[in-house]
Protein backbone atom coordinates (compact mmCIF):
# COMPACT_ATOMS: atom_id res chain seq x y z
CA UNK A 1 19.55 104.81 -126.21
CA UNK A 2 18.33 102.61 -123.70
CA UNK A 3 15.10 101.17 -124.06
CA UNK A 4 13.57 103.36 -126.72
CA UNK A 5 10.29 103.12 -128.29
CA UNK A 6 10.86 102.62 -132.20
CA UNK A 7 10.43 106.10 -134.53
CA UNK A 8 10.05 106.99 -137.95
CA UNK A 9 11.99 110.10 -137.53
CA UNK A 10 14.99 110.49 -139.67
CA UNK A 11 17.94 108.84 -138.61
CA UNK A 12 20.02 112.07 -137.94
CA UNK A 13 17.26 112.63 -135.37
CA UNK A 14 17.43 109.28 -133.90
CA UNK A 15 21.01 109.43 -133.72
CA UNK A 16 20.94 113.07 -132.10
CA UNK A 17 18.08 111.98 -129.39
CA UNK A 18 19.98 108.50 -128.51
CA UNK A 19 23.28 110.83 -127.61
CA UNK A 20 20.83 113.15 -125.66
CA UNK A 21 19.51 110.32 -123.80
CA UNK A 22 22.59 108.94 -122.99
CA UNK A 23 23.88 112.00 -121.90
CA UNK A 24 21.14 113.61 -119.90
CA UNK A 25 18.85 110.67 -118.82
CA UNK A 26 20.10 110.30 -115.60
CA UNK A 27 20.00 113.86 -114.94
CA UNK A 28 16.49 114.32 -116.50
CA UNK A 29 14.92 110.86 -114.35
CA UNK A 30 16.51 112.44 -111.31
CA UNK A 31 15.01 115.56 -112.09
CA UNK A 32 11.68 113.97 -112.58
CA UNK A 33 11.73 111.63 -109.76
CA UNK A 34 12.68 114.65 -107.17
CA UNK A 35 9.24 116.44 -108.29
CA UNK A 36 7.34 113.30 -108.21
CA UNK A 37 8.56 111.14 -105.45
CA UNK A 38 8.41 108.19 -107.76
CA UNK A 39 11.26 106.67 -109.78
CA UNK A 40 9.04 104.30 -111.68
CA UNK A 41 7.16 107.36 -112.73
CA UNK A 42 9.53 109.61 -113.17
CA UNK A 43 11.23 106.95 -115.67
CA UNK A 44 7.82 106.55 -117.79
CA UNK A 45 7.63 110.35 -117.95
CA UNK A 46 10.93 110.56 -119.87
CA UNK A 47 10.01 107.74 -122.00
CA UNK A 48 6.69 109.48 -122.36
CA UNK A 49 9.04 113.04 -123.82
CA UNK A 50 11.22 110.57 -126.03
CA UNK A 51 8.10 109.50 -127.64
CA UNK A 52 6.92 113.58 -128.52
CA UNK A 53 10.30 114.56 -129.11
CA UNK A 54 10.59 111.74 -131.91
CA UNK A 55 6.99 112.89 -133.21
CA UNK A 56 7.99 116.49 -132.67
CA UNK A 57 11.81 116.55 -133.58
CA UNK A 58 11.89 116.11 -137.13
CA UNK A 59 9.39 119.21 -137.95
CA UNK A 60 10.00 121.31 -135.26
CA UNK A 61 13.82 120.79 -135.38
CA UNK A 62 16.35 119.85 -132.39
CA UNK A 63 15.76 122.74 -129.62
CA UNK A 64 18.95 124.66 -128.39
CA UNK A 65 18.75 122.85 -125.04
CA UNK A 66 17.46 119.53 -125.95
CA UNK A 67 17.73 118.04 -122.28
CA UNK A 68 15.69 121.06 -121.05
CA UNK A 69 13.10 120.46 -123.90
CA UNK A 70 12.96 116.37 -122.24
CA UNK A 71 12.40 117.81 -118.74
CA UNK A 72 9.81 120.55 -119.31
CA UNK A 73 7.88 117.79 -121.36
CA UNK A 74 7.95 115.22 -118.54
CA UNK A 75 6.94 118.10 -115.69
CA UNK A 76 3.76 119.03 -118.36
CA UNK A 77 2.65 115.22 -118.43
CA UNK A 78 2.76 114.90 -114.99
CA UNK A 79 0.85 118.20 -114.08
CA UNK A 80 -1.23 116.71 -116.23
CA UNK A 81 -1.83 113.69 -114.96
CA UNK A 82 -2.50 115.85 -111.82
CA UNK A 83 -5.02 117.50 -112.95
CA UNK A 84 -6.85 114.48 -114.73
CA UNK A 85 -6.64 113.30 -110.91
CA UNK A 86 -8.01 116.19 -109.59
CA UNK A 87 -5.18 117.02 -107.97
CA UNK A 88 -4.51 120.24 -108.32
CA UNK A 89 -3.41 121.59 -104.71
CA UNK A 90 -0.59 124.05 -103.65
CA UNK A 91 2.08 121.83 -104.93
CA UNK A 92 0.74 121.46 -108.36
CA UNK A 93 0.43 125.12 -108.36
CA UNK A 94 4.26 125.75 -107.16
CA UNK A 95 5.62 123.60 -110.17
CA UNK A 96 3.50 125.15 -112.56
CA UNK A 97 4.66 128.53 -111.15
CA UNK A 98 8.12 127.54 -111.85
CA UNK A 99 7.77 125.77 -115.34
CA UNK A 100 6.19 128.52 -116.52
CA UNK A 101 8.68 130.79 -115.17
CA UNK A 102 11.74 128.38 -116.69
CA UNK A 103 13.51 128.80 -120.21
CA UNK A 104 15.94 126.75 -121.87
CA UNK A 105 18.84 128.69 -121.17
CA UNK A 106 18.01 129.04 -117.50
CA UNK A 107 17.54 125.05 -117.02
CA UNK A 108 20.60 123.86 -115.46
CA UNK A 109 20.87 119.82 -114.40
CA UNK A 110 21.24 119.54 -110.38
CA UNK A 111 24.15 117.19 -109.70
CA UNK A 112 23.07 115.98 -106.21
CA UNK A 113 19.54 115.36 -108.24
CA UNK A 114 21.74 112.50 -109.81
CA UNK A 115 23.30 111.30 -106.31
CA UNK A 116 20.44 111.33 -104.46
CA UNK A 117 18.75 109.32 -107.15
CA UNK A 118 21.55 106.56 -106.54
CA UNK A 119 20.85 106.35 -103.00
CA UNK A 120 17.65 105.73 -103.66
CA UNK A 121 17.68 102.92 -106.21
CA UNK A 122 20.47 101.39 -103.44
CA UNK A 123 17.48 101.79 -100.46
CA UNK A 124 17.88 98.80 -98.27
CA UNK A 125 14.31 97.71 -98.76
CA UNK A 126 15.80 96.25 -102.25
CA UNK A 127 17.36 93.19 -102.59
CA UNK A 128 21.26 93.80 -103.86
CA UNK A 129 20.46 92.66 -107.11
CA UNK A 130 17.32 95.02 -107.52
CA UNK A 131 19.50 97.72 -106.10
CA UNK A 132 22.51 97.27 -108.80
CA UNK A 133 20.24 96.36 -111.59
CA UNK A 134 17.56 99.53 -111.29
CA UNK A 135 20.36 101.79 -110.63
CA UNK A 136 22.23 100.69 -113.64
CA UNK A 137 18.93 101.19 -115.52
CA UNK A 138 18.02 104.22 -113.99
CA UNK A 139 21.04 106.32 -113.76
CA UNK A 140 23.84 104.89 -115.97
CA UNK A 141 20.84 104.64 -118.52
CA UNK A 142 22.14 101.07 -119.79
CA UNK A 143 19.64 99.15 -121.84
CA UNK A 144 18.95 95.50 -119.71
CA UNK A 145 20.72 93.65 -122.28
CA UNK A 146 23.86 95.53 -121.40
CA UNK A 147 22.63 95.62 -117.84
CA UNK A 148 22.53 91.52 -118.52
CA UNK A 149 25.93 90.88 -120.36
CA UNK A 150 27.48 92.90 -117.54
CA UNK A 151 25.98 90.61 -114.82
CA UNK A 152 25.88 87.55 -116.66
CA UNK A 153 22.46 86.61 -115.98
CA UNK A 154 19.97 86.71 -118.92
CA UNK A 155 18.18 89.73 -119.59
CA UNK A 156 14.34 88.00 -118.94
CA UNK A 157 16.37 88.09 -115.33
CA UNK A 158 17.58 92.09 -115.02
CA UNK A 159 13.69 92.85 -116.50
CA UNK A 160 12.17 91.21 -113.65
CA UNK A 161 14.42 92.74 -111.06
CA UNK A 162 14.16 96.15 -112.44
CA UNK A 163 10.46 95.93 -112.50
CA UNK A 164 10.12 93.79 -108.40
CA UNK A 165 12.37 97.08 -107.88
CA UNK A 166 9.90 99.67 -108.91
CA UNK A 167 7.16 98.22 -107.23
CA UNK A 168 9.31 97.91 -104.48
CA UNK A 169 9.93 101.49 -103.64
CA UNK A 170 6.53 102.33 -104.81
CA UNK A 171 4.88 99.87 -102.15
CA UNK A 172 6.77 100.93 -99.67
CA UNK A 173 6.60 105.02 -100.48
CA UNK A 174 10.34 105.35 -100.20
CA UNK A 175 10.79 109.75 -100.74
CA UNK A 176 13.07 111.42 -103.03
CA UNK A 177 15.00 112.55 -100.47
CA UNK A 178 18.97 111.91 -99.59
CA UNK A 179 18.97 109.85 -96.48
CA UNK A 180 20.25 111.22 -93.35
CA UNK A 181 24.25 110.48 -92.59
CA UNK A 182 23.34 107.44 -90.03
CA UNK A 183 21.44 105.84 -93.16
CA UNK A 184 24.44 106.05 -95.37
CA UNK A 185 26.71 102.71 -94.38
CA UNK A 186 23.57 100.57 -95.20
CA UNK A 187 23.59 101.80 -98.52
CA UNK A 188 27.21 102.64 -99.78
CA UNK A 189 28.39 99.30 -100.11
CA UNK A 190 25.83 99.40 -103.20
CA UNK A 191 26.69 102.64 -103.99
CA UNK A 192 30.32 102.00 -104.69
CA UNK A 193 29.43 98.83 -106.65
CA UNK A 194 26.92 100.44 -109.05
CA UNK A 195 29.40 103.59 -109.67
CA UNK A 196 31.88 101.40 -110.74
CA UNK A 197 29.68 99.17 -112.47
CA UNK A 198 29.02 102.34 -114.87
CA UNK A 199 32.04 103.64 -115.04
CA UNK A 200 33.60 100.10 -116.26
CA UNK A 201 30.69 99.68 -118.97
CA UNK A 202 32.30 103.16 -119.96
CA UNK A 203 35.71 101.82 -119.56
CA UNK A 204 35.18 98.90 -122.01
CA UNK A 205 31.82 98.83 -123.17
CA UNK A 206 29.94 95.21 -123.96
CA UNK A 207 28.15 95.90 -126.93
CA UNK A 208 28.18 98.39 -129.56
CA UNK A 209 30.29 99.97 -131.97
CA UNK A 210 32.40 101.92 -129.27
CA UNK A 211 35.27 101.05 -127.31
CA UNK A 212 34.91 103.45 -124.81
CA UNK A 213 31.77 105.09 -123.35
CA UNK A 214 33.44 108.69 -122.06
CA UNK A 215 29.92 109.78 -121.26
CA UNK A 216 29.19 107.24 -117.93
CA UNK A 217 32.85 107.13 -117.14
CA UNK A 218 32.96 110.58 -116.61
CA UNK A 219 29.54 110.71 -114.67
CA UNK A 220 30.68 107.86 -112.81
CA UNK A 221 34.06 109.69 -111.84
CA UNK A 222 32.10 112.61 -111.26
CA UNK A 223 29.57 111.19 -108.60
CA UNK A 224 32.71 109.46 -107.45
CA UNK A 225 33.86 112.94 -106.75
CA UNK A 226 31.11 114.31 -105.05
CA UNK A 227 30.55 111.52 -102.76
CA UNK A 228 34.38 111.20 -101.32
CA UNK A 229 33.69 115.41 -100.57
CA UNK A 230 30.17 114.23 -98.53
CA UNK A 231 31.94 111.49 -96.68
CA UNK A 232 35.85 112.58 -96.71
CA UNK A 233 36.55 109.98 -93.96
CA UNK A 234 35.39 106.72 -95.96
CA UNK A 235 38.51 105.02 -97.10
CA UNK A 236 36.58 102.87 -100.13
CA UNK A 237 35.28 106.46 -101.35
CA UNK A 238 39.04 107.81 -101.87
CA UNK A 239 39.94 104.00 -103.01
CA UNK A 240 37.38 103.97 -106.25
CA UNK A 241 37.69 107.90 -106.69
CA UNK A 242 41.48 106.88 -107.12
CA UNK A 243 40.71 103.75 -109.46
CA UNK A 244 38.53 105.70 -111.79
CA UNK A 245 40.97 108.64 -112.17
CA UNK A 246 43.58 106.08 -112.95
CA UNK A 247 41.58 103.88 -115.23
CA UNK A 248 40.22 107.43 -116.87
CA UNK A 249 43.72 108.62 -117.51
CA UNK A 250 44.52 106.24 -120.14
CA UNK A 251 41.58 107.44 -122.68
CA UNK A 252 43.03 109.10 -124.89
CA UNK A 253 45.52 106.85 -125.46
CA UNK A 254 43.28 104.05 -125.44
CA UNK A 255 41.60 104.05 -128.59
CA UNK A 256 42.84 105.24 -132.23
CA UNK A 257 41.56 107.89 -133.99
CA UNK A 258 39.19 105.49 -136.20
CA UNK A 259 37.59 103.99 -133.09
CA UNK A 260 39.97 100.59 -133.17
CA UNK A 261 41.35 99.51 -129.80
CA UNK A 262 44.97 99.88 -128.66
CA UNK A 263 45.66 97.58 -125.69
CA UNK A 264 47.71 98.47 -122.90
CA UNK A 265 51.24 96.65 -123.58
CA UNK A 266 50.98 98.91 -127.01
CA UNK A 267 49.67 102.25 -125.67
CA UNK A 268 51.74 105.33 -126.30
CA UNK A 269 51.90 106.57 -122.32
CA UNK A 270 52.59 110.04 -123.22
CA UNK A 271 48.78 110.64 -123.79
CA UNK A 272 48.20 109.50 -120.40
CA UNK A 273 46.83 112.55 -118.70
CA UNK A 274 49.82 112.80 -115.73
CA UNK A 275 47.53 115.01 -113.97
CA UNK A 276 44.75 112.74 -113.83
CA UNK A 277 47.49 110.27 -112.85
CA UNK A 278 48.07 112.64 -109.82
CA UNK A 279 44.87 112.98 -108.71
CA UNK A 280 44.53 109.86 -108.38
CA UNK A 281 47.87 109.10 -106.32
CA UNK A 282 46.54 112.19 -104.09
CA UNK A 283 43.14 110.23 -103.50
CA UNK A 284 44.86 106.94 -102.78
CA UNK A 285 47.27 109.08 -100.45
CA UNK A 286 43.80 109.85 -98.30
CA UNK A 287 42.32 106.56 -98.31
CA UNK A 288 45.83 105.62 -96.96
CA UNK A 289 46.40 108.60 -94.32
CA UNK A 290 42.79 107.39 -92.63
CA UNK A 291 44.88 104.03 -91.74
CA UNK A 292 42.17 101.41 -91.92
CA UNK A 293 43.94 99.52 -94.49
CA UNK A 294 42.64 98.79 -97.55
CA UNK A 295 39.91 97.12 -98.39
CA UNK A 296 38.21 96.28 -102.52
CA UNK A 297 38.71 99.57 -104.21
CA UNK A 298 42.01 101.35 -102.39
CA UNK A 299 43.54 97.56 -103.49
CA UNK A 300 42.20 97.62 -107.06
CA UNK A 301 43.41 100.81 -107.30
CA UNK A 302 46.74 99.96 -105.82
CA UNK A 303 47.30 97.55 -108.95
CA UNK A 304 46.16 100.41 -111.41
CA UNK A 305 48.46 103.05 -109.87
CA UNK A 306 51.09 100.04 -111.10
CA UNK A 307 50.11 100.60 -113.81
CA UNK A 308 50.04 103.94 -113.69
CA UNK A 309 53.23 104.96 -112.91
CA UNK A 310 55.60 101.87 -114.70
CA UNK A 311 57.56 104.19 -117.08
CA UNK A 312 56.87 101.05 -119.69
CA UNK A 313 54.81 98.16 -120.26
CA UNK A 314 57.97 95.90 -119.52
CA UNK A 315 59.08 97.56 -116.54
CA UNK A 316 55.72 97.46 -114.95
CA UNK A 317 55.96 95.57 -111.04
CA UNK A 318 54.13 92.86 -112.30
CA UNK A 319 55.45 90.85 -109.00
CA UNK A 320 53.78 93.37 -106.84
CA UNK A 321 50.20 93.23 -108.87
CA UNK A 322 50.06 89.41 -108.58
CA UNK A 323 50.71 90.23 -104.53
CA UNK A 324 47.82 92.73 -104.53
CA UNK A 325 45.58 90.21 -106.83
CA UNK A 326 46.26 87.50 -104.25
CA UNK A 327 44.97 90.34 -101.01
CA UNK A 328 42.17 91.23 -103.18
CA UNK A 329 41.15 87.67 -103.84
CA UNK A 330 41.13 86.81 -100.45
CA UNK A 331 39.05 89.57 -99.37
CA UNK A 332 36.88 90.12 -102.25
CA UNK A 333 36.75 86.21 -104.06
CA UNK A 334 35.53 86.20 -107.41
CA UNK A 335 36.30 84.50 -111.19
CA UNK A 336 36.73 88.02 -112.83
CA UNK A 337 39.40 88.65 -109.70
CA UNK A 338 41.10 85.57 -110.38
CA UNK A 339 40.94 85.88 -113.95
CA UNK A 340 43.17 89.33 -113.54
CA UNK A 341 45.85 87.47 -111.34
CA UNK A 342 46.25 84.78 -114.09
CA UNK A 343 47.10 87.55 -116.45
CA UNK A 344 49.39 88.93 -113.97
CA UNK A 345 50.73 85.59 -113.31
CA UNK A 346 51.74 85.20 -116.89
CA UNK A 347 53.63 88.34 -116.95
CA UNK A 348 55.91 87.54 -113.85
CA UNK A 349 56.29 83.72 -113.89
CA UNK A 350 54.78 82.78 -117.00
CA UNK A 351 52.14 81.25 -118.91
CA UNK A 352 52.39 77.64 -118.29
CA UNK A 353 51.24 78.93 -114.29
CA UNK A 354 48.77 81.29 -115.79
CA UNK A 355 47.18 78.52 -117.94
CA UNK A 356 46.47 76.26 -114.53
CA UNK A 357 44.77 79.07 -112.61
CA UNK A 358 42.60 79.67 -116.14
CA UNK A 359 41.52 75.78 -116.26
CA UNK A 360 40.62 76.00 -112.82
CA UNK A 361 38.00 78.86 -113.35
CA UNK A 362 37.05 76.50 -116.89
CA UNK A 363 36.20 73.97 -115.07
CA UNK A 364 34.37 75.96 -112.16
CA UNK A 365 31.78 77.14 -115.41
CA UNK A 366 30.92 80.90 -113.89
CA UNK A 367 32.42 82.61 -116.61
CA UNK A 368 30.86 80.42 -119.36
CA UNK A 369 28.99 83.01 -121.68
CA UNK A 370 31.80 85.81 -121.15
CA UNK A 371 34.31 86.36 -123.71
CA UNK A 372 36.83 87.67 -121.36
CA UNK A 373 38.01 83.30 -120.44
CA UNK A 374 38.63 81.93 -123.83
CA UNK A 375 40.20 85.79 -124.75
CA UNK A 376 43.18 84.94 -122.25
CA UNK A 377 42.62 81.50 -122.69
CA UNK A 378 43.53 82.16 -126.16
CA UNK A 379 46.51 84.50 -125.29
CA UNK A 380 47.72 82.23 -122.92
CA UNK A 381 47.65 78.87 -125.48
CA UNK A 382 49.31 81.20 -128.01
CA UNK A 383 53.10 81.96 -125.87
CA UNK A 384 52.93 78.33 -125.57
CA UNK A 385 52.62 78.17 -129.37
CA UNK A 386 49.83 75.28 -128.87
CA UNK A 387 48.31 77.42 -132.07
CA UNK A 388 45.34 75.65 -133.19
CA UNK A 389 43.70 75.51 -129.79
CA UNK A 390 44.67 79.18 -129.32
CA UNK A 391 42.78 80.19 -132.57
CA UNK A 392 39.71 78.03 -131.18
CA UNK A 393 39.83 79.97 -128.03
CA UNK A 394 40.22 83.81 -130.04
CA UNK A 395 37.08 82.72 -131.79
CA UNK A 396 34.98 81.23 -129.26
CA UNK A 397 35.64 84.65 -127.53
CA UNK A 398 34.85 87.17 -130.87
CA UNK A 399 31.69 85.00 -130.87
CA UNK A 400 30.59 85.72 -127.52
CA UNK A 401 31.10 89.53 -127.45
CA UNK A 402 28.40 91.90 -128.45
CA UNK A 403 31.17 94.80 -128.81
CA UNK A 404 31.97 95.06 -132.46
CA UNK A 405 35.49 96.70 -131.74
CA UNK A 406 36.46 93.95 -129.05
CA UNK A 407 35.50 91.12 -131.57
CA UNK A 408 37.18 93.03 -134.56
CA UNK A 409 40.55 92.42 -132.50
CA UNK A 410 40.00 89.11 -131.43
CA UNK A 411 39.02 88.25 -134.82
CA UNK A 412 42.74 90.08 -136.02
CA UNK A 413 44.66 88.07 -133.48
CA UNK A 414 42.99 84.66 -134.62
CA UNK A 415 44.13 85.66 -138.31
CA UNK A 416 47.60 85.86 -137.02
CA UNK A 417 47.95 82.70 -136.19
């Protein structure tokens, strides 16, 4: 759950209200910050309801419709706080009206509640790093040391960010309201970013027990979704709508049954859900048929439909992804970029090449405190049977991950040798 206050409720409690928060927050805050006009608020509300529903949970028992139960506790505190204000006009009166009127079974979560929250935690008045971190907070409902091992920036950094965020759109009385089509292109380059940002945490998630986070990749795909239907002639929309339903198609295949990770080179690509695969080839197919080239996501997913469609691991075009690796690292530079074409180096000339471009991004020091260098470091060192400083790597890298199935298999692969 991210961010919870501590509890002495039972731990089948706690463990039911951390998968309700991680499945409804962003829904609930949205909710919350639509009524109020203020996401700071609207956030302390719904830790405000965690807090009761801890105290209340384990003697009342889990409602039917725990989200609604979250929501209708928020609305009360803030009528509340109203009222303590003495300000109790028309619109106080109109929620009221419609809380009282409101059951469990009739609460329903608003979808374009959730988008419209993104768009505002991605308002231009916020620096890009306020914008990705709050959003991350806000709706992928990632605690800021994931929000921090995702960035790699310490977490005393994504606190301050989230918080200069808040105050932010406070100070400057940004509304809860979508912003009008002309507005959009300021804000969708953030957009995109912090969509993909949650669904990758879901993809491969950087701490925990889990592998795979289904919950924000499937909210991510699904806001994905509704954004390429609001702005059909955006190319980058199509591009990461494509990505995510190819990334997304290889769930079930991903993981075994006990939690433990199967990699890609071993995955059994019958479970791959072929009609995920085609949506995704149809979405690409847009972003194409709008002929403005492609730019970050249409070439990301490019290299995933690769994947996607190799009938094998070996036959995969692995001379075509280090092609597409080399476009996308000329228009969108970075070490994680470069770190993907050394892998897809290896596979089509080798790993003695693949090792150079690796030292290279050693020696440049951004991806110091990530796992993901000395992992392929590691793998790298290991086809060129230099075994001891392959097994120095594989460590290094199971001590630097905070995801407990991620170090269990670089732990396994250090064993091996």
């Amino acid at each position: 759950m991210a961010d919870t206050p501590s509890s002495t409720s039972t731990p089948a409690i706690q463990r039911t209200l951390d998968a309700v928060w991680r499945i409804e927050s962003a829904r609930i805050i949205a909710t919350l910050a639509r009524m109020t006009g203020d996401v700071g608020l609207a956030e302390d509300l719904a830790q405000e309801a965690l807090i009761d529903a801890l105290t209340q949970w384990p003697g009342s028992g889990v409602p039917d419709n725990p989200g609604a139960w979250l929501t209708a506790v928020a609305k009360r505190k803030a009528i509340d706080n109203w009222r303590r204000r003495d300000r109790l006009d028309e619109r106080y009166r109109a929620i009221a009206h419609d809380l009282t009127e409101m059951t469990e079974d009739q609460w329903q979560p608003i979808p374009d509640d959730v988008l419209r929250l993104v768009f505002i935690a991605c308002h231009p008045v916020l620096s890009r790093e306020g914008q990705v971190a709050l959003t991350l907070r806000t709706v992928g409902g990632l605690t800021t040391g994931e929000i921090a091992r995702m960035l790699l920036v310490p977490v005393a950094t994504v606190q301050q960010r989230i918080v200069r965020a808040k105050k932010t759109l406070s100070a400057a009385r940004v509304p809860f309201d979508t912003p009008k089509p002309n507005e959009w292109n300021a804000r969708l380059g953030s957009v995109l970013a912090v969509l993909y940002l949650i669904f990758t945490e879901g993809y491969a998630a950087t701490a925990g027990h889990q592998w795979i986070r289904t919950d924000l990749a499937n909210e991510a795909l699904r806001l994905g979704r509704v954004l390429a239907g609001l702005l059909p002639q955006v190319p980058e929309v199509h591009g990461l709508v494509a990505l995510m339903e190819f990334q997304a198609s290889r769930f079930a295949a991903r993981v075994k049954h006990d939690g433990t990770p199967i990699l890609l080179a071993d995955q059994d690509r019958s479970r791959w859900d072929r009609t995920q695969i085609g949506r995704g080839l149809a979405s690409l197919a847009r972003a194409d048929a709008l002929g403005r080239g492609r730019g970050n996501y249409c070439l990301q997913a490019a290299i995933a439909q690769c994947h996607a469609t190799a009938r094998s691991f070996e036959e995969t075009d692995w001379n075509k992804i280090v092609l597409l690796y080399e476009a996308l690292g000329r228009l969108a530079p970075s070490p994680i970029v470069e770190l993907n074409h050394a892998v897809a180096v290896s596979m089509a000339t080798g790993p003695a090449a693949a090792l150079k471009i690796v030292d290279r991004l050693v020696a440049g020091g951004t991806l110091r405190h990530s796992h993901l260098l000395p992992s392929i470091r590691g793998e790298l060192l290991s086809k060129l049977g230099r075994t001891d400083e392959a097994k120095t790597e594989l460590l290094q890298a199971a001590a630097l991950t905070a995801n407990e199935q991620q170090k269990a298999v670089l732990l396994a692969k250090a064993a091996t040798l």
